[in-house]
PDB file of N, CA and C in Angstrom:
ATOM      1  N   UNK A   1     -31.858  27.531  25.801  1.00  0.00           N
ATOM      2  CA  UNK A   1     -30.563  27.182  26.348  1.00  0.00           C
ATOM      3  C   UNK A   1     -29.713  26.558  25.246  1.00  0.00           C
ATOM      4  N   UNK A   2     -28.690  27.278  25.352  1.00  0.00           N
ATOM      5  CA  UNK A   2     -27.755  26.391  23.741  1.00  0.00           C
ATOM      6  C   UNK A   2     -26.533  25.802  24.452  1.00  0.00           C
ATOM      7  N   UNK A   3     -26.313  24.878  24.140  1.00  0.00           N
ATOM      8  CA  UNK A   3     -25.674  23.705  23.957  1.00  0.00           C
ATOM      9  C   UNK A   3     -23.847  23.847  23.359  1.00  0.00           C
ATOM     10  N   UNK A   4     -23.020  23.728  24.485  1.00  0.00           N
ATOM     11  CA  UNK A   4     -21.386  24.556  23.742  1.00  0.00           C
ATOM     12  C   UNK A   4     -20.894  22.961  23.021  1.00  0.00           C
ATOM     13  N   UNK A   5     -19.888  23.552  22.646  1.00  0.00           N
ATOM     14  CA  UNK A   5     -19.469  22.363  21.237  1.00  0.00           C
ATOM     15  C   UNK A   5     -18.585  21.266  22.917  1.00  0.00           C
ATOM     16  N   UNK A   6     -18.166  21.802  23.456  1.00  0.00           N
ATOM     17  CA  UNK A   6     -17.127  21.227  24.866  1.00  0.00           C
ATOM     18  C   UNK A   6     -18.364  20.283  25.192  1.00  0.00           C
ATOM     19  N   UNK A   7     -19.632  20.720  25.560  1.00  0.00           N
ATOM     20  CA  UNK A   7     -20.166  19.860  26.073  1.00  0.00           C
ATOM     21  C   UNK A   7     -20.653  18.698  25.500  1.00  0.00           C
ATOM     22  N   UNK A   8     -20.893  19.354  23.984  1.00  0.00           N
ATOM     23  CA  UNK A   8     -21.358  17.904  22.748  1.00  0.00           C
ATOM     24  C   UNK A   8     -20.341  16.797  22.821  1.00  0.00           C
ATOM     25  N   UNK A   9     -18.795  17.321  23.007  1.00  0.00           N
ATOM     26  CA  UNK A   9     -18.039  17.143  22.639  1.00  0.00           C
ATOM     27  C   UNK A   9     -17.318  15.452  23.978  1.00  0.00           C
ATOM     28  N   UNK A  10     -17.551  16.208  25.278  1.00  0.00           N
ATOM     29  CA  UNK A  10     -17.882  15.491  26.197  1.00  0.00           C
ATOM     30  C   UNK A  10     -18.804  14.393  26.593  1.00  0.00           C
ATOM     31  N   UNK A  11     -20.080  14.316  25.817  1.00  0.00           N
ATOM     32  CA  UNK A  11     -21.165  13.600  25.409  1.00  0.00           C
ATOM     33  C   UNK A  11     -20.657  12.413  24.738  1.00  0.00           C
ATOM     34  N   UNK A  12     -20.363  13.088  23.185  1.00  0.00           N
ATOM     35  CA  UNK A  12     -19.845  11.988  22.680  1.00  0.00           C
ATOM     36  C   UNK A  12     -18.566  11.292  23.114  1.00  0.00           C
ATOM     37  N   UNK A  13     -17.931  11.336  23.881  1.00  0.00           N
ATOM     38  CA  UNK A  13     -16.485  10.946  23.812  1.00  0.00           C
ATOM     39  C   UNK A  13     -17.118   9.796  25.258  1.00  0.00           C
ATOM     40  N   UNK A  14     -18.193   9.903  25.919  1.00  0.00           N
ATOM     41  CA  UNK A  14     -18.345   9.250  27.131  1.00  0.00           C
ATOM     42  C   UNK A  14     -19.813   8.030  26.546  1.00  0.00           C
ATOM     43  N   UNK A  15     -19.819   8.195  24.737  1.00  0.00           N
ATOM     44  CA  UNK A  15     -21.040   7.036  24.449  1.00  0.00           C
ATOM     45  C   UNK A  15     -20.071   6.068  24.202  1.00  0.00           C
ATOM     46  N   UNK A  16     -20.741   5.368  24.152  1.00  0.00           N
ATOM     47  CA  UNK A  16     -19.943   3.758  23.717  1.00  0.00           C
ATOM     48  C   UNK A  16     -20.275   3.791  22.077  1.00  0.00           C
ATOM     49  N   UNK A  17     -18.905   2.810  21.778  1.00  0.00           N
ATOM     50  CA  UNK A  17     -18.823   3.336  19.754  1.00  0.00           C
ATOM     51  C   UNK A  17     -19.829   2.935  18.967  1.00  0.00           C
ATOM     52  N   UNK A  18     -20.892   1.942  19.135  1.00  0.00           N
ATOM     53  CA  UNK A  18     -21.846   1.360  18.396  1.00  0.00           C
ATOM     54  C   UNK A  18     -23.298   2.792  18.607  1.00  0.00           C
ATOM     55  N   UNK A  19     -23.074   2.937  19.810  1.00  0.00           N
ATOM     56  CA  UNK A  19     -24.085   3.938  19.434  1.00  0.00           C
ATOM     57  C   UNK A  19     -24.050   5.232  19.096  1.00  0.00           C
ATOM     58  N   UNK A  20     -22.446   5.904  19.533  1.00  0.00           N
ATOM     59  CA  UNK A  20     -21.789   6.916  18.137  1.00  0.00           C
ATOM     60  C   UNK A  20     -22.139   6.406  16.640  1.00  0.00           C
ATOM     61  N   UNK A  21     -21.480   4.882  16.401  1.00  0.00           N
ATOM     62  CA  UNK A  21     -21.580   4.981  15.039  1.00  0.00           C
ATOM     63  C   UNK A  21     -23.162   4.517  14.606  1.00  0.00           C
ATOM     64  N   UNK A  22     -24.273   4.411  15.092  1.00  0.00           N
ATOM     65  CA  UNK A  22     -25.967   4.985  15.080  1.00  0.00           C
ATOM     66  C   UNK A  22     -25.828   6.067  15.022  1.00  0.00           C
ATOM     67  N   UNK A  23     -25.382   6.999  15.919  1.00  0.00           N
ATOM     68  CA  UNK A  23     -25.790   8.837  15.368  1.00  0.00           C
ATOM     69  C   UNK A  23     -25.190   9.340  14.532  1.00  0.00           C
ATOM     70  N   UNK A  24     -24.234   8.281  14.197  1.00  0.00           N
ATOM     71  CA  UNK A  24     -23.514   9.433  12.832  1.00  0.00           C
ATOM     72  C   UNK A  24     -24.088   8.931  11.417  1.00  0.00           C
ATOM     73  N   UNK A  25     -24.740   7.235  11.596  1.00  0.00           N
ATOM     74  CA  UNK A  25     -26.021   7.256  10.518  1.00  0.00           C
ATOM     75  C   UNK A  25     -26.921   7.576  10.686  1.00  0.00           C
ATOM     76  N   UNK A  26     -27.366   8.293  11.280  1.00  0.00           N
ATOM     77  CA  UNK A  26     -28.799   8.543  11.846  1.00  0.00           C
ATOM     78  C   UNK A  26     -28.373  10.177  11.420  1.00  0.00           C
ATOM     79  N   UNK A  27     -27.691  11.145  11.833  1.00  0.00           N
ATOM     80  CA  UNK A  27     -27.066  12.166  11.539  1.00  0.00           C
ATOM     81  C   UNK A  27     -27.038  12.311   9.818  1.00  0.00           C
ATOM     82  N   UNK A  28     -26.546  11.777   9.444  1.00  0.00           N
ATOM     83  CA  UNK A  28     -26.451  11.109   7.853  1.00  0.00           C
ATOM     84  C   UNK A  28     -27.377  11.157   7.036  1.00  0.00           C
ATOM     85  N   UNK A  29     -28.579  10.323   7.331  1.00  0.00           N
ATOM     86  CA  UNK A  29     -29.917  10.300   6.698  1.00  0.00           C
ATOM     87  C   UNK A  29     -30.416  11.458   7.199  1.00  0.00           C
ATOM     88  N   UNK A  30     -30.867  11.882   8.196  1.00  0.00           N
ATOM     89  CA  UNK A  30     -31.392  13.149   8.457  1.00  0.00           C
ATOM     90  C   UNK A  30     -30.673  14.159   7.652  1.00  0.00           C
ATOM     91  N   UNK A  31     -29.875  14.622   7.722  1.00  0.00           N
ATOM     92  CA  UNK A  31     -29.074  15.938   7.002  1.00  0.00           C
ATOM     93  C   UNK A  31     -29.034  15.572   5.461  1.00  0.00           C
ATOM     94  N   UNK A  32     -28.639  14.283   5.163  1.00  0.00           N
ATOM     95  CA  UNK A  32     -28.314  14.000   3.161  1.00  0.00           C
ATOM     96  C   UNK A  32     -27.134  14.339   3.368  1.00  0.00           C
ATOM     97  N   UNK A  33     -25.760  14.197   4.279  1.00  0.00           N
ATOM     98  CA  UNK A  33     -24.821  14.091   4.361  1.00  0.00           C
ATOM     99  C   UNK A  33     -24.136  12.866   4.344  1.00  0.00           C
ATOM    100  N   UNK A  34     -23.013  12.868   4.103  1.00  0.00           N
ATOM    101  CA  UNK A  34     -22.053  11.811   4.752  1.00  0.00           C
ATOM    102  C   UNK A  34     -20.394  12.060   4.951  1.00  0.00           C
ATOM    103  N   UNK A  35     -20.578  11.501   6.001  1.00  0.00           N
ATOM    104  CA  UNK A  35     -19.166  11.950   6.470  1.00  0.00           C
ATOM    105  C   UNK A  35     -18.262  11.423   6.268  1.00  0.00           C
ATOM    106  N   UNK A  36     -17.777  10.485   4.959  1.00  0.00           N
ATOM    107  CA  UNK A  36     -16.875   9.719   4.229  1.00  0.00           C
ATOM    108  C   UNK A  36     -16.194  10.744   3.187  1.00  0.00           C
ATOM    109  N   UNK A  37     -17.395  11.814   2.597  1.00  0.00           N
ATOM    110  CA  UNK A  37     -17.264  12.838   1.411  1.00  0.00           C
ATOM    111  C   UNK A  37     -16.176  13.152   1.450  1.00  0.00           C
ATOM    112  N   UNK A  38     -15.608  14.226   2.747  1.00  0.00           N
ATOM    113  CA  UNK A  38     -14.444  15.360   2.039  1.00  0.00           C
ATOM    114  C   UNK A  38     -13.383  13.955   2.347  1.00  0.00           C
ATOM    115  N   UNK A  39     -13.206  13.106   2.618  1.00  0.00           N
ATOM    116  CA  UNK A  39     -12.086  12.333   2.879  1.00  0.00           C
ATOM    117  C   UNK A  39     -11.882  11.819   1.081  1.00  0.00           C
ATOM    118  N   UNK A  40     -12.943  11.620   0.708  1.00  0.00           N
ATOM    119  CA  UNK A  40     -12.796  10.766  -0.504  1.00  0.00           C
ATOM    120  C   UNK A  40     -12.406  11.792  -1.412  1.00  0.00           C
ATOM    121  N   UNK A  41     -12.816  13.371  -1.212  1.00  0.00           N
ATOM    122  CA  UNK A  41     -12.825  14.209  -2.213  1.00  0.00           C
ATOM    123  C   UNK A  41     -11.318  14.163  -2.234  1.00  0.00           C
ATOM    124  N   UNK A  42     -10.776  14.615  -1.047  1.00  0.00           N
ATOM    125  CA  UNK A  42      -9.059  14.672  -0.645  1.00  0.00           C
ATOM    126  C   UNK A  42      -8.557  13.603  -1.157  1.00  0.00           C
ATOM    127  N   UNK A  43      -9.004  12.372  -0.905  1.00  0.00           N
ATOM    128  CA  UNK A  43      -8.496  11.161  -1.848  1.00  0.00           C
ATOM    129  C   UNK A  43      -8.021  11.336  -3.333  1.00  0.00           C
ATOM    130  N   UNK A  44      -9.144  11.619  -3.324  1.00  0.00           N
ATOM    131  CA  UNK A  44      -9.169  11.940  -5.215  1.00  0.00           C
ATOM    132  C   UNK A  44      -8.167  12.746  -5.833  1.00  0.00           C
ATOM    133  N   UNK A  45      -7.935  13.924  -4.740  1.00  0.00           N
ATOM    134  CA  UNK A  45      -7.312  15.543  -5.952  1.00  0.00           C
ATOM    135  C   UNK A  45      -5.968  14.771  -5.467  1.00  0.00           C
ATOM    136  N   UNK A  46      -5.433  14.160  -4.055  1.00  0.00           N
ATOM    137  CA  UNK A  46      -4.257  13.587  -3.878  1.00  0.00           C
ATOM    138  C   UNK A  46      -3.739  12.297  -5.193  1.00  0.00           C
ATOM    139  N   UNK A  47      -5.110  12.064  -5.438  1.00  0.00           N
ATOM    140  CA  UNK A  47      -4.645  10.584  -6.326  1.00  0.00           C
ATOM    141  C   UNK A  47      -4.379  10.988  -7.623  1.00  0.00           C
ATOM    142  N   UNK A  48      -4.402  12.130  -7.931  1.00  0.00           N
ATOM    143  CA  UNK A  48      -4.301  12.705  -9.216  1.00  0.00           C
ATOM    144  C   UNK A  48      -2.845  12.655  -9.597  1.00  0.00           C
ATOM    145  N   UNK A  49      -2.370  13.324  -8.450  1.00  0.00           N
ATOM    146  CA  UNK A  49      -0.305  13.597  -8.744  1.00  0.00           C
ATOM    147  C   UNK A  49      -0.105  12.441  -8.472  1.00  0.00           C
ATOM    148  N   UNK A  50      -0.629  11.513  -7.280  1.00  0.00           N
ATOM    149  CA  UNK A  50       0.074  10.414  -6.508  1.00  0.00           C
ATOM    150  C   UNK A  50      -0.012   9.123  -7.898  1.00  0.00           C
ATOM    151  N   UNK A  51      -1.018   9.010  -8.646  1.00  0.00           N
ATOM    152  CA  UNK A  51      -1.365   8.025  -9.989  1.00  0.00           C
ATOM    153  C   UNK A  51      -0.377   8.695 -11.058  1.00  0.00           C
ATOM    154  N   UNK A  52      -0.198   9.745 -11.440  1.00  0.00           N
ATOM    155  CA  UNK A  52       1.299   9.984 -12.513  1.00  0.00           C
ATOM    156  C   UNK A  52       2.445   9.641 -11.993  1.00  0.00           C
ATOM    157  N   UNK A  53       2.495  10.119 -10.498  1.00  0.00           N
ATOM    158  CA  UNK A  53       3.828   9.570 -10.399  1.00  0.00           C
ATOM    159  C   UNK A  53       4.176   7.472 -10.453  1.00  0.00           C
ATOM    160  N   UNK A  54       3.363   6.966  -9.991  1.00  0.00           N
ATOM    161  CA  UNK A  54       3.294   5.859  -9.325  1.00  0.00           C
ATOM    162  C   UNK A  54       3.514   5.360 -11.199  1.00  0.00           C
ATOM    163  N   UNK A  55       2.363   5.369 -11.795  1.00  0.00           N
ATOM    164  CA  UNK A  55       2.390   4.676 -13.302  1.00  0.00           C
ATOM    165  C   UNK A  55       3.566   4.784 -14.099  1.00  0.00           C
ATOM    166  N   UNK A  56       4.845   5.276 -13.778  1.00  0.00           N
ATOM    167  CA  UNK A  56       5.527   5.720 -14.951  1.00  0.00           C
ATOM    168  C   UNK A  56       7.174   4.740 -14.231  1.00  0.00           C
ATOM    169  N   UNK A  57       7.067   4.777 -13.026  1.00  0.00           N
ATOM    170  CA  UNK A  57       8.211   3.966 -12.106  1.00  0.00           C
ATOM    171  C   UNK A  57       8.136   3.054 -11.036  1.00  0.00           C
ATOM    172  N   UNK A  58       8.693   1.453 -11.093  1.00  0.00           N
ATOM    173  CA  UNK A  58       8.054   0.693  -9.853  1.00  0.00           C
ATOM    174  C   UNK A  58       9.419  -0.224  -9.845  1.00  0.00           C
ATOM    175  N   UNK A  59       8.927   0.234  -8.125  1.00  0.00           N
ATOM    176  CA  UNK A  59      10.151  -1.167  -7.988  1.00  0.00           C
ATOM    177  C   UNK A  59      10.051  -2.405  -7.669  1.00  0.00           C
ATOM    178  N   UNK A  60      10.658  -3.208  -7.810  1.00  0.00           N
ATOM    179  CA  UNK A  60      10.645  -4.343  -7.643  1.00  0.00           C
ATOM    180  C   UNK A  60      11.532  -5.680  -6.615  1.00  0.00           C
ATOM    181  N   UNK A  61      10.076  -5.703  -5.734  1.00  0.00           N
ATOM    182  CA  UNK A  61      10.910  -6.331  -4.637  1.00  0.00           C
ATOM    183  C   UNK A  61      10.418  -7.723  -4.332  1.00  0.00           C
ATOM    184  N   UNK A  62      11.663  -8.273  -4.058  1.00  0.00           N
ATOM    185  CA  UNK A  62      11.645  -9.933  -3.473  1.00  0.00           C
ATOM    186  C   UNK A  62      11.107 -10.100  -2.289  1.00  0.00           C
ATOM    187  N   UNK A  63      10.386 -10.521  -1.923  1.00  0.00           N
ATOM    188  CA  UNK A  63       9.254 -10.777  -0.164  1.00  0.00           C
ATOM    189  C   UNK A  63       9.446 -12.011   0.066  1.00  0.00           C
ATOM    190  N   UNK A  64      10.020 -12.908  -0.846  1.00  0.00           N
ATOM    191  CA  UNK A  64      10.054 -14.373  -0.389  1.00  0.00           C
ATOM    192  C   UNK A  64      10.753 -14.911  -1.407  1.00  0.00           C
ATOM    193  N   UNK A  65      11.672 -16.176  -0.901  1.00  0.00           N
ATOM    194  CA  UNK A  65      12.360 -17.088  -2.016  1.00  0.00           C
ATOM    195  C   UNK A  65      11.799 -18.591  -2.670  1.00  0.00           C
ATOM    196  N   UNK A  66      10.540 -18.472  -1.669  1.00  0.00           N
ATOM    197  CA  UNK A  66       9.830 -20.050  -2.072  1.00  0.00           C
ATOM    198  C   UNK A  66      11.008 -20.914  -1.495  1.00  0.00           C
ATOM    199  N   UNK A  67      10.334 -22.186  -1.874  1.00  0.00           N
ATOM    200  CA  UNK A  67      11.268 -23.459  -1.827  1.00  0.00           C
ATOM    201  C   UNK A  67      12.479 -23.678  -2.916  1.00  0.00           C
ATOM    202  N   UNK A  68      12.912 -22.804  -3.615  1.00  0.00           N
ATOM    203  CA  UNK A  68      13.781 -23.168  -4.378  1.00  0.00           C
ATOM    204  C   UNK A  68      15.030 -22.106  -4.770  1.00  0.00           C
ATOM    205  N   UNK A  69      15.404 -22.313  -3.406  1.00  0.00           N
ATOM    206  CA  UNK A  69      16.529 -20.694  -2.960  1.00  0.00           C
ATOM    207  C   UNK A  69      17.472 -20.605  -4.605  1.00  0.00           C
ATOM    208  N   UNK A  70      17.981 -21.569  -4.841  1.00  0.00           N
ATOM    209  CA  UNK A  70      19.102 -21.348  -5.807  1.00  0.00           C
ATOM    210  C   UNK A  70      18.458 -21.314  -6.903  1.00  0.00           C
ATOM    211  N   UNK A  71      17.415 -21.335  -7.575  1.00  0.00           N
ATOM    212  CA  UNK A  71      17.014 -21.096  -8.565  1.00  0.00           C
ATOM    213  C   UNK A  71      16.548 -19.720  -8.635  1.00  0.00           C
ATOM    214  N   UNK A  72      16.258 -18.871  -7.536  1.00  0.00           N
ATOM    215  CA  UNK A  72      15.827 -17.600  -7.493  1.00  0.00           C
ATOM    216  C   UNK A  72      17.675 -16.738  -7.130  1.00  0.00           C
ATOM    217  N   UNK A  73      18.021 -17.304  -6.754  1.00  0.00           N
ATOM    218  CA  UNK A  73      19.462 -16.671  -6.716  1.00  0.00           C
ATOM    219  C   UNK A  73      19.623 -16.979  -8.278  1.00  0.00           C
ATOM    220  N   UNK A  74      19.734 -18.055  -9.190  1.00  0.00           N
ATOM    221  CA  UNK A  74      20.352 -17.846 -10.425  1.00  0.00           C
ATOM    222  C   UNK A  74      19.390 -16.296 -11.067  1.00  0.00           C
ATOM    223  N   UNK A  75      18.439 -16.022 -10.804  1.00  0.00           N
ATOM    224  CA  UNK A  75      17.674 -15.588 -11.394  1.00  0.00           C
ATOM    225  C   UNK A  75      17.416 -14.171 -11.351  1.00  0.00           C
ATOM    226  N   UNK A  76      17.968 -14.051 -10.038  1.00  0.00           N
ATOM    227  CA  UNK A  76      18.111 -12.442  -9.177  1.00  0.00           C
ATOM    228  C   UNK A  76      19.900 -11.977 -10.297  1.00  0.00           C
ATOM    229  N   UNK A  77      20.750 -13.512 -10.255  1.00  0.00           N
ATOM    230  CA  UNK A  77      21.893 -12.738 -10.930  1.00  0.00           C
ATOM    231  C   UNK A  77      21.585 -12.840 -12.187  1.00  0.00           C
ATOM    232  N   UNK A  78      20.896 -13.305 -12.896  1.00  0.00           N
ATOM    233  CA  UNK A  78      20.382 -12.539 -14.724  1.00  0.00           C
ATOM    234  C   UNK A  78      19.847 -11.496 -14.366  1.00  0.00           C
ATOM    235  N   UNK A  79      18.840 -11.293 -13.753  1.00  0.00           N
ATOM    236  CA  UNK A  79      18.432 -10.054 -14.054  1.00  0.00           C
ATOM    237  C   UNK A  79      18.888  -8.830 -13.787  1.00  0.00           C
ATOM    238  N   UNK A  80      19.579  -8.676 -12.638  1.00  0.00           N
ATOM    239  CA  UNK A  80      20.391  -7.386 -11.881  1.00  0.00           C
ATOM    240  C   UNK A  80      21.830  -7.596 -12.563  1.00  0.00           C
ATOM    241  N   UNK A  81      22.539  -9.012 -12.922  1.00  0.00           N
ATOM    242  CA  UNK A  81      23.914  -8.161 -12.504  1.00  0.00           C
ATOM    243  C   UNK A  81      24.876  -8.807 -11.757  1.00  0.00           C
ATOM    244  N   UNK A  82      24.178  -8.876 -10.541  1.00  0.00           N
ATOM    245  CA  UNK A  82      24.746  -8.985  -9.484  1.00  0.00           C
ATOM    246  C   UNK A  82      25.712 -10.356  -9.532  1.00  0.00           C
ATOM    247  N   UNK A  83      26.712 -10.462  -8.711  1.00  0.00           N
ATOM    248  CA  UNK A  83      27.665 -11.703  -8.438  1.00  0.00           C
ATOM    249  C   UNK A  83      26.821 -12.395  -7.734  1.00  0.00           C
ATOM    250  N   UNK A  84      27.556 -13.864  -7.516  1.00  0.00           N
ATOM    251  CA  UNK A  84      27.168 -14.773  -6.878  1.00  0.00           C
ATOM    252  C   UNK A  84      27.169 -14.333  -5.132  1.00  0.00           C
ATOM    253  N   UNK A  85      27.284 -14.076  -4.455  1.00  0.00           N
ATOM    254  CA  UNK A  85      27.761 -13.303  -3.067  1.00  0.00           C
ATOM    255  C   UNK A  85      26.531 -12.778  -2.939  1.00  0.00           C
ATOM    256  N   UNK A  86      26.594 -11.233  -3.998  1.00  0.00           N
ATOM    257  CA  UNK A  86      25.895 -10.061  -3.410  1.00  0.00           C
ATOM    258  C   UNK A  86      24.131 -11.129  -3.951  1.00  0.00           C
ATOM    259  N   UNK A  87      23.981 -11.886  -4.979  1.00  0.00           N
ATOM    260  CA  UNK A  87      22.320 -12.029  -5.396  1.00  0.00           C
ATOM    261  C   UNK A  87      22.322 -12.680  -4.382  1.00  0.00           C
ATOM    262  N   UNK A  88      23.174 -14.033  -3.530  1.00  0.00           N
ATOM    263  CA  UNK A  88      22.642 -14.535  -2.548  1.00  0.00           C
ATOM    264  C   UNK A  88      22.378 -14.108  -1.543  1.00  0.00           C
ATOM    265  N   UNK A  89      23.116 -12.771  -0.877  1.00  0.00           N
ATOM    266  CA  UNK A  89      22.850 -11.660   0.062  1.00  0.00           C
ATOM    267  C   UNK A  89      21.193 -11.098  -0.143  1.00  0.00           C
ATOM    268  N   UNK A  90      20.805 -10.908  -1.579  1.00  0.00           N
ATOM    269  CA  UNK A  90      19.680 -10.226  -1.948  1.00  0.00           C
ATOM    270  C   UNK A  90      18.365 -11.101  -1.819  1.00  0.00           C
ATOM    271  N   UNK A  91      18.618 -12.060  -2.016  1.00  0.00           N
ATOM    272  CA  UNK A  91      17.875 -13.176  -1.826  1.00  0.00           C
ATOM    273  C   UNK A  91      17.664 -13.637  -0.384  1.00  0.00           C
ATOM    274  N   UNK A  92      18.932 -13.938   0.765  1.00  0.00           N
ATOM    275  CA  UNK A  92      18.753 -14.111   1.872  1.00  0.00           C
ATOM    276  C   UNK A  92      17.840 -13.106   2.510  1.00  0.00           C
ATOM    277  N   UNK A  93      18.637 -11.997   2.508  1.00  0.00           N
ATOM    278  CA  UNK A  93      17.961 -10.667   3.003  1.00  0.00           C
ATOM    279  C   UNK A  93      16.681  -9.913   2.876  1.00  0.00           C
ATOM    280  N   UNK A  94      15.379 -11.195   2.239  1.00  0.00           N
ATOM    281  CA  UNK A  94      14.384 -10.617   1.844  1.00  0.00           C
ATOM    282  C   UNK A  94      13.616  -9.957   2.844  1.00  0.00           C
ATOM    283  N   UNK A  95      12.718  -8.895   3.009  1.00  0.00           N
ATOM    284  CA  UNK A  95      12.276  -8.426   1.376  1.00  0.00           C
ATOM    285  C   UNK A  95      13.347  -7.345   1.018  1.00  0.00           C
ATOM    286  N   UNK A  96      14.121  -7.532   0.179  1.00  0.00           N
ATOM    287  CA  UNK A  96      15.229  -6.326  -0.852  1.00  0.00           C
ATOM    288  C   UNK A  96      14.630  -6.211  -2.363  1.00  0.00           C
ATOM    289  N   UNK A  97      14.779  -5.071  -2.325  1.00  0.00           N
ATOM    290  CA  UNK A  97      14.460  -4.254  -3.795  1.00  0.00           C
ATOM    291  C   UNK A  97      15.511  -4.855  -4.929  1.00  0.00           C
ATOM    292  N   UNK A  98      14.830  -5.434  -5.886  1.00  0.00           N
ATOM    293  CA  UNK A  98      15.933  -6.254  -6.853  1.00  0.00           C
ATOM    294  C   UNK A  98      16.075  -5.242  -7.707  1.00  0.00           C
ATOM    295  N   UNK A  99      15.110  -4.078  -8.194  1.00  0.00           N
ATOM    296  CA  UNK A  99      15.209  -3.029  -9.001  1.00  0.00           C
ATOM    297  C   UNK A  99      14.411  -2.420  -8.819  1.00  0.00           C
ATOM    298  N   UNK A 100      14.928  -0.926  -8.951  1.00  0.00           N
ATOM    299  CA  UNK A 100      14.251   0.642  -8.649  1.00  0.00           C
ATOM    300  C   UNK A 100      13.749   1.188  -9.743  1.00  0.00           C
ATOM    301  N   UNK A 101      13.000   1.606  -9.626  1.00  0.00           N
ATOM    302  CA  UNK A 101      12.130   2.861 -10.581  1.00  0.00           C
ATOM    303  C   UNK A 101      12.264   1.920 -12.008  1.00  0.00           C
ATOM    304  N   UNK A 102      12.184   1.097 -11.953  1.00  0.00           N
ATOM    305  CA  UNK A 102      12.055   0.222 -13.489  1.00  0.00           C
ATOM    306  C   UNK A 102      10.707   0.589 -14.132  1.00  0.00           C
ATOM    307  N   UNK A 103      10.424   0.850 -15.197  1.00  0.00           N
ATOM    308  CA  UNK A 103       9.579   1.065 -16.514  1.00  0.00           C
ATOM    309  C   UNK A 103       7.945  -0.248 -15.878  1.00  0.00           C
ATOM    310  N   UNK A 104       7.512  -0.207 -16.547  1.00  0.00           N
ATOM    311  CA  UNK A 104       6.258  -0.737 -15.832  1.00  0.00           C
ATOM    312  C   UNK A 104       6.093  -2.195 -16.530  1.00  0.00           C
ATOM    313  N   UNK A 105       6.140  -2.255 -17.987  1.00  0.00           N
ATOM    314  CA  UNK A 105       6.622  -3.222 -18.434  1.00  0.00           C
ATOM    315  C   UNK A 105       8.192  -4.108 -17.851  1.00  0.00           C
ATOM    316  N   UNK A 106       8.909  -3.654 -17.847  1.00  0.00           N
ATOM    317  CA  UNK A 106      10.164  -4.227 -17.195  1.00  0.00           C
ATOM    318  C   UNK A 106       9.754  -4.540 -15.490  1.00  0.00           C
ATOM    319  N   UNK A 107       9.104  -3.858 -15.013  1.00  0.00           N
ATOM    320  CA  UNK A 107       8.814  -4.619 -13.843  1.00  0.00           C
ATOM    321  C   UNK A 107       7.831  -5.713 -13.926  1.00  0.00           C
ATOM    322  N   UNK A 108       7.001  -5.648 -14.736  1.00  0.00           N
ATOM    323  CA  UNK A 108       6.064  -6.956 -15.282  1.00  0.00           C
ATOM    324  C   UNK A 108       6.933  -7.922 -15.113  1.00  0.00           C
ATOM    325  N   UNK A 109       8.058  -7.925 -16.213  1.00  0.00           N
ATOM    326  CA  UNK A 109       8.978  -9.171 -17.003  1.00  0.00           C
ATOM    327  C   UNK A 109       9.884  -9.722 -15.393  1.00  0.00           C
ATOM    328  N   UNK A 110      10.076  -8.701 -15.151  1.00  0.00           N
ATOM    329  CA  UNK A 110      11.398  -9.185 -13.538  1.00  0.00           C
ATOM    330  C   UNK A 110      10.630 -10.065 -12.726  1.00  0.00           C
ATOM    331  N   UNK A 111       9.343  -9.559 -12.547  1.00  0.00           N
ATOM    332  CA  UNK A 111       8.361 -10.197 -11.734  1.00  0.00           C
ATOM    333  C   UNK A 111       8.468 -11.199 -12.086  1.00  0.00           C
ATOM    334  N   UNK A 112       7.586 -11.681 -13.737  1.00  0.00           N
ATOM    335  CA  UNK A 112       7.209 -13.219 -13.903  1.00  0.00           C
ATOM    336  C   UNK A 112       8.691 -13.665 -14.045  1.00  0.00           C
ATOM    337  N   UNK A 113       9.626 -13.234 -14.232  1.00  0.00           N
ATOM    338  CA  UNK A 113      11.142 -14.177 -13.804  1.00  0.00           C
ATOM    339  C   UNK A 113      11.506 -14.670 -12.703  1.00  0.00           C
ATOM    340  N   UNK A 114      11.097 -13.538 -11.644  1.00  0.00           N
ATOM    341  CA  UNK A 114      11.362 -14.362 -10.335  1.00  0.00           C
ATOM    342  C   UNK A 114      10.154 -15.385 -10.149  1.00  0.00           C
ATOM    343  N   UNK A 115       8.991 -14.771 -10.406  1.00  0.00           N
ATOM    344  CA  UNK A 115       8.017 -16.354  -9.805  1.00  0.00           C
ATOM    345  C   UNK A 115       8.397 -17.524 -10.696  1.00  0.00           C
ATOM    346  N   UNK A 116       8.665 -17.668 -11.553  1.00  0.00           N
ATOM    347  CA  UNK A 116       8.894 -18.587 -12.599  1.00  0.00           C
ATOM    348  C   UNK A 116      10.277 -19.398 -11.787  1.00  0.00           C
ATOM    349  N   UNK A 117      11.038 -18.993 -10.813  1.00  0.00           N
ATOM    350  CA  UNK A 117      12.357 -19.523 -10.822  1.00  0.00           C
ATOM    351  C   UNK A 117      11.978 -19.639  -9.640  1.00  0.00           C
ATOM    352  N   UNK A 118      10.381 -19.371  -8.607  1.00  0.00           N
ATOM    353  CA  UNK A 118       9.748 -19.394  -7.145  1.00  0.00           C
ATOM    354  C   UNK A 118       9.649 -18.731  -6.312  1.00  0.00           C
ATOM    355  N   UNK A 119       9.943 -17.806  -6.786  1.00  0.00           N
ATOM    356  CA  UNK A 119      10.042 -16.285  -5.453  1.00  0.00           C
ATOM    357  C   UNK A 119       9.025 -16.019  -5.227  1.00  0.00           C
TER     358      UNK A 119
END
């Protein structure tokens, strides 16, 4: 008598999850499988394009002003640019992107400027 995938399928969906996740180690050791593999493999060939692109451009964003709002406003306007108005807008309005696609080094430097001034 063989067994349809509907009914396996029905089986499992009516165990409770601790003892699914027993048969799928138990499944595991028996076979020399694991069912983490093709996820990680897909991980990988994805992380290939997704790691060139990511290493070469980063932006850089404010998540918090600390305790020392006006010193991170002086600090948002050295580094961007920006007027007195719009850095305090940028600063209120966290989290805002203080700079886009910046060089990897230059996002280093923006960084330790804002923590340095408490962001």
């Amino acid at each position: 008598m063989s067994v349809s995938r509907e009914d396996i399928k029905k089986a499992l969906g009516e165990m409770p999850v601790m003892e699914l996740v027993e048969l799928i180690n138990e499944l595991e050791e028996d076979w020399g499988v694991s069912a983490a593999a093709p996820v990680a493999v897909a991980a990988a060939a994805g992380e290939g394009v997704a790691a060139e692109e990511e290493k070469d451009e980063f932006d850089v964003v404010l998540t918090s002003f600390g305790d020392n709002k006006v010193a991170v406003i002086k600090a948002v306007r050295a580094v961007t640019g920006l007027g007195l108005k719009e850095a305090k807008d940028a600063v209120e309005g966290t989290p805002s992107v203080i700079k886009e696609a910046a060089a990897k080094d230059e996002a280093a430097e923006l960084k330790k400027t804002l923590e340095d001034a408490g962001a």
